[in-house]
N, C-alpha and C. Protein backbone atom coordinates (compact mmCIF):
# COMPACT_ATOMS: atom_id res chain seq x y z
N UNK A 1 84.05 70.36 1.78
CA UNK A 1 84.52 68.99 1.71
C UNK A 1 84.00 68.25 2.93
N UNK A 2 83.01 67.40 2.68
CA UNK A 2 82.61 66.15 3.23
C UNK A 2 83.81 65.37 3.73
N UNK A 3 84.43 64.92 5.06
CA UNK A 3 85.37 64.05 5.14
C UNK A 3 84.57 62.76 5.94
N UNK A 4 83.79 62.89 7.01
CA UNK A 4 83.39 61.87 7.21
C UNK A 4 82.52 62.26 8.82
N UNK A 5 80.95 61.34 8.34
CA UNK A 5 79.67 61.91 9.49
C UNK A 5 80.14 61.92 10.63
N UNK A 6 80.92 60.60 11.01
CA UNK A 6 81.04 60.70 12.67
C UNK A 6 81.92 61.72 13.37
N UNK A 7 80.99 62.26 14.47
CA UNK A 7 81.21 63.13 15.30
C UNK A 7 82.44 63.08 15.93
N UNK A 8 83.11 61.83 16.38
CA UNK A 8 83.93 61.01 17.59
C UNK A 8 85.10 60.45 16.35
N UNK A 9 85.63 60.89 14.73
CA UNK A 9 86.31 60.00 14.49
C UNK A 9 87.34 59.76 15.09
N UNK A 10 87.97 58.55 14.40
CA UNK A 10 89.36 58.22 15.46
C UNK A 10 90.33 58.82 14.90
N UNK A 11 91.33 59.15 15.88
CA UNK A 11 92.89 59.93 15.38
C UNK A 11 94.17 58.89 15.40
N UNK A 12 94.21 57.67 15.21
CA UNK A 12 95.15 56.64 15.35
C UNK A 12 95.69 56.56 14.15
N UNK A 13 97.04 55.68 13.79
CA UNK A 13 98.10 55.83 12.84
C UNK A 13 97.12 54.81 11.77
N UNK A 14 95.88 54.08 11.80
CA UNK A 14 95.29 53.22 11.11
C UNK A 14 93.70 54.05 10.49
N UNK A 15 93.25 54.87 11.87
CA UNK A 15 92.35 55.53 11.34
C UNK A 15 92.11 55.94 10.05
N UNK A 16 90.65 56.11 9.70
CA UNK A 16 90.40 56.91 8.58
C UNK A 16 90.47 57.81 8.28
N UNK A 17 89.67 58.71 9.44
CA UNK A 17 89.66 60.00 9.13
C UNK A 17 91.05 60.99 8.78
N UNK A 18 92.24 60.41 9.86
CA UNK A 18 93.15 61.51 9.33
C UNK A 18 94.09 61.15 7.83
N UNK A 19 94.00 59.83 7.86
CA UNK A 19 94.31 59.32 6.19
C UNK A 19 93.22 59.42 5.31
N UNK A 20 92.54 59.83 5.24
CA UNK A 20 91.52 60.64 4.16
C UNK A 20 91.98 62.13 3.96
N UNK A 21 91.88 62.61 5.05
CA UNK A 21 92.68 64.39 5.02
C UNK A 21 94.04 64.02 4.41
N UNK A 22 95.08 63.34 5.00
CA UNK A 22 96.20 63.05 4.11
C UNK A 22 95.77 62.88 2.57
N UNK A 23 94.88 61.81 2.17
CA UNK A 23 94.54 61.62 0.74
C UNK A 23 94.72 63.22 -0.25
N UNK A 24 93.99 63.97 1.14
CA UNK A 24 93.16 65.27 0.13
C UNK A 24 94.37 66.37 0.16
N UNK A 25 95.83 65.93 0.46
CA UNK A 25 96.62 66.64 1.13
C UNK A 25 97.01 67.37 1.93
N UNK A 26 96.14 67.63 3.16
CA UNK A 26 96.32 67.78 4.35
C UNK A 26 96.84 66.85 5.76
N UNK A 27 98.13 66.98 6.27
CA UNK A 27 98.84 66.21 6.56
C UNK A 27 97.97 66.08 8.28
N UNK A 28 98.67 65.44 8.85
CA UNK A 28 98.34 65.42 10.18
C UNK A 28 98.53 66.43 11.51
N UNK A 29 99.39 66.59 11.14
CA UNK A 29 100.01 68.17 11.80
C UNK A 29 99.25 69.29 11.34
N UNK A 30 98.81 69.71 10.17
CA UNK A 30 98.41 70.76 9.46
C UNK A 30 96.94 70.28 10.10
N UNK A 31 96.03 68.89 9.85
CA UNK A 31 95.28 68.86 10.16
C UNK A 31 94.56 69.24 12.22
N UNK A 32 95.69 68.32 12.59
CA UNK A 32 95.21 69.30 14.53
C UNK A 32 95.28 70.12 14.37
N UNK A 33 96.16 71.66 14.13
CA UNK A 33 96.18 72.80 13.87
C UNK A 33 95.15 72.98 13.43
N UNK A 34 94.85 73.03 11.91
CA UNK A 34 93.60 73.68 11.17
C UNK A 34 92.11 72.98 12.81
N UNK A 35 92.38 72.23 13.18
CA UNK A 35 91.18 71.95 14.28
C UNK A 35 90.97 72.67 15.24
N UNK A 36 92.56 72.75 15.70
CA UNK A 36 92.45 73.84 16.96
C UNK A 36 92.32 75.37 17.11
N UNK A 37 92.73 75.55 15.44
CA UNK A 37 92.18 77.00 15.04
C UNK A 37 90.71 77.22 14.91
N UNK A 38 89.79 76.28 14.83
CA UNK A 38 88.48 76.41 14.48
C UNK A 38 87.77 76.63 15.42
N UNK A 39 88.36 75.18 16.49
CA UNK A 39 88.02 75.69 17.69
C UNK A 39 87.93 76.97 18.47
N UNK A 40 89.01 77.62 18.43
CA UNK A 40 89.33 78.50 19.15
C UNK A 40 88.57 79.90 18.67
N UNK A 41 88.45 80.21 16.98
CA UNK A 41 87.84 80.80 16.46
C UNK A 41 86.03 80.49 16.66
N UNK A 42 85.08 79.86 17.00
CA UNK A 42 84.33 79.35 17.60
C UNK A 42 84.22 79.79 18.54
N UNK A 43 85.05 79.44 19.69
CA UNK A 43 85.02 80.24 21.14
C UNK A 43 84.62 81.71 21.25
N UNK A 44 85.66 82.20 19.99
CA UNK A 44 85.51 83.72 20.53
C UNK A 44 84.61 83.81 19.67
N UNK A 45 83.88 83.63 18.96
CA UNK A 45 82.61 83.99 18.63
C UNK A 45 81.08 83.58 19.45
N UNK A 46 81.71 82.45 20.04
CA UNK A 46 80.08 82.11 21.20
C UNK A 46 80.36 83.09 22.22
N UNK A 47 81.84 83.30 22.69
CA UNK A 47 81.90 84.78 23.64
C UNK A 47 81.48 85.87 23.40
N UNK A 48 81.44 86.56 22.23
CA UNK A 48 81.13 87.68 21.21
C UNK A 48 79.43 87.73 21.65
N UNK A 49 78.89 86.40 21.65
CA UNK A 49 77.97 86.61 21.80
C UNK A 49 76.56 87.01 22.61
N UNK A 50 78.19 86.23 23.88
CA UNK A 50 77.28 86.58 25.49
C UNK A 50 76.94 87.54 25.99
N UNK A 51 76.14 87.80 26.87
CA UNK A 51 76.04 89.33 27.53
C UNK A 51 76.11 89.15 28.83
N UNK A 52 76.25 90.16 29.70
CA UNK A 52 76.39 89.57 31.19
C UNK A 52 75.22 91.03 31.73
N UNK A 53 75.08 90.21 33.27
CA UNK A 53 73.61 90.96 33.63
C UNK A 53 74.27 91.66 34.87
């Protein structure tokens, strides 16, 4: 699911982006979460990847 190109969207009570995720039924709460899980899952995979000398 395509929600929308920009990199920087906005997170305000007018914004689009998180009232589009609402549209698709993902609430706002569910949505930071599902973000900060991605993030974090991300992390430990660019760590996974490092090597040290």
């Amino acid at each position: 699911v395509i929600n929308e190109i920009n990199t920087l969207p906005g997170f305000t009570n007018i914004s689009m982006y998180p009232k589009l995720w609402q549209a698709s039924g993902l609430g706002y709460t569910d949505l930071i979460t599902r973000l900060i899980e991605l993030a974090l899952e991300r992390h430990a995979a660019d760590n996974a990847l490092k090597t040290t000398m």
